[in-house]
Protein backbone atom coordinates (compact mmCIF):
# COMPACT_ATOMS: atom_id res chain seq x y z
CA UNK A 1 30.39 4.37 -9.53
CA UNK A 2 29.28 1.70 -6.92
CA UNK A 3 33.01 0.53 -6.87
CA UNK A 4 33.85 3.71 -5.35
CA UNK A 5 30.58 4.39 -2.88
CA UNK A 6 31.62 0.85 -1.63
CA UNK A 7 35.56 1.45 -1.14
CA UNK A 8 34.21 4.31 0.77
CA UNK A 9 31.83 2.63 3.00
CA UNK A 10 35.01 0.07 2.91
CA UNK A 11 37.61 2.97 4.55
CA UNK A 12 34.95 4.26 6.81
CA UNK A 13 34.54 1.03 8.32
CA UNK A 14 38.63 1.04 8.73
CA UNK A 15 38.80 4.02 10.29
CA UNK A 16 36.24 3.48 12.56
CA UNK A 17 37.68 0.07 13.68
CA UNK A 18 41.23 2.23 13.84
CA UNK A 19 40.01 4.72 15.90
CA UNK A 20 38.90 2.55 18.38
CA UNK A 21 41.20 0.45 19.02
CA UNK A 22 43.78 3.60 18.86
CA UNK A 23 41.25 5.31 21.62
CA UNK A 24 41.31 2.56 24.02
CA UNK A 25 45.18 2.15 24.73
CA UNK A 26 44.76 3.65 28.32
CA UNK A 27 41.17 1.80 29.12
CA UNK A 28 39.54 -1.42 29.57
CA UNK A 29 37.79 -2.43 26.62
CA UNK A 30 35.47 -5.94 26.15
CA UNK A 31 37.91 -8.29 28.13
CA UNK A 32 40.81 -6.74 27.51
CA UNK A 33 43.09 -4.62 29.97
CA UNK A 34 45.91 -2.57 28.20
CA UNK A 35 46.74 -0.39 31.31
CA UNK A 36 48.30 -3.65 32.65
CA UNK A 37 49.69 -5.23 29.46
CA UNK A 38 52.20 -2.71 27.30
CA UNK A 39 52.37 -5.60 24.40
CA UNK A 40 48.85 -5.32 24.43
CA UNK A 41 48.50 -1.09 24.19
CA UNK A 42 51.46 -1.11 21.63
CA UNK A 43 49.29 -3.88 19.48
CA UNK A 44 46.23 -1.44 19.82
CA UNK A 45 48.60 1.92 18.95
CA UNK A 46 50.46 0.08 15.94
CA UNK A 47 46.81 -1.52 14.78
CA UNK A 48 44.96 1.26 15.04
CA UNK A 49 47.47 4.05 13.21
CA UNK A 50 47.76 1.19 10.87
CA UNK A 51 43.91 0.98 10.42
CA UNK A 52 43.53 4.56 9.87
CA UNK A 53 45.83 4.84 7.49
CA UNK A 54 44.79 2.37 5.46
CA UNK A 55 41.63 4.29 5.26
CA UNK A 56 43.17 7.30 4.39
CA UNK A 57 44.45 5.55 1.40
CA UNK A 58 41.36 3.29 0.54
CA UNK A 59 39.53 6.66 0.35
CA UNK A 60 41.88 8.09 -2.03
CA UNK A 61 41.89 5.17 -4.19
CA UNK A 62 38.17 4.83 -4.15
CA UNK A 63 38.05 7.94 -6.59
CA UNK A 64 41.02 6.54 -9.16
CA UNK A 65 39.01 3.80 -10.42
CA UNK A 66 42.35 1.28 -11.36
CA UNK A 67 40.81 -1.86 -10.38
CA UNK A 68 44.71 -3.20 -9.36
CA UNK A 69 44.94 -0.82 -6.51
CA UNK A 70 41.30 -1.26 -5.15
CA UNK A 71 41.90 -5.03 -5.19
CA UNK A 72 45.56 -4.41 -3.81
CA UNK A 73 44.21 -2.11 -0.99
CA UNK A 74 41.01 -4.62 -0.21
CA UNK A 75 43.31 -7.33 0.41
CA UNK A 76 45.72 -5.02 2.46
CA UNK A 77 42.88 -3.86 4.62
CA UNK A 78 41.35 -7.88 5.05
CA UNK A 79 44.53 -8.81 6.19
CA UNK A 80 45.49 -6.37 8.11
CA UNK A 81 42.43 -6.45 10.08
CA UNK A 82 42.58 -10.09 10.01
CA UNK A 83 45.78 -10.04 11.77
CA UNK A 84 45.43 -7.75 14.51
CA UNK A 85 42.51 -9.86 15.51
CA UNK A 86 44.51 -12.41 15.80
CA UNK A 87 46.65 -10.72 17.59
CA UNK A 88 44.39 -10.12 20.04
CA UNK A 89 43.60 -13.52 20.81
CA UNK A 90 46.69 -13.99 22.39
CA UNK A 91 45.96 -11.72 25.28
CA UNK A 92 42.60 -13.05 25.74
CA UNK A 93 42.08 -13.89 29.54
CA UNK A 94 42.35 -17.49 30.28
C-alpha cells in the first residue's frame, strides 16, 4: 500500500515538473529565454509531453503492484528527468 501512495506522490511530482516546463515554451522562465531560442522551446515541448506522460503511466502502474514495472517506470522517470536537465544546461547564459 505505501508502494503505491508513493508512485503516486512519484507521478504527481512528474506531471507537475511536465507541466511546467510544457507551459513556459512562449515565456521567460529562471534564466532561460525560449521566445529567442527554438532548440530551447522544442526541448521544453518534447520534455514536458514526455514528463506528463510518464506520469500518466506511473499513476497507472502505481495501482498494479508488479514490482518490475514500478522499478522499470522509476528508473524511466529518473532518467528522463535527469536528462532534460541536462539538457538545459546547454542553453544556460554564459
Amino acid at each position: 500500500m505505501l508502494i503505491s501512495a508513493l508512485m503516486v506522490l512519484f507521478s504527481i511530482i512528474l506531471a507537475v515538473i511536465g507541466t511546467y516546463l510544457y507551459r513556459h515554451q512562449q515565456q521567460p522562465f529562471l534564466l532561460f529565454n525560449p521566445t529567442e531560442n527554438p532548440a530551447l522551446q522544442e526541448l521544453l515541448r518534447i520534455g514536458g509531453l514526455a514528463l506528463i506522460l510518464m506520469a500518466i503511466i506511473a499513476f497507472v502502474i502505481a495501482w498494479t503492484h508488479v514490482i518490475i514495472l514500478i522499478c522499470l517506470i522509476l528508473l524511466l522517470g529518473c532518467l528522463s528527468t535527469t536528462a532534460i536537465l541536462i539538457g538545459l544546461l546547454s542553453f544556460l547564459p554564459k
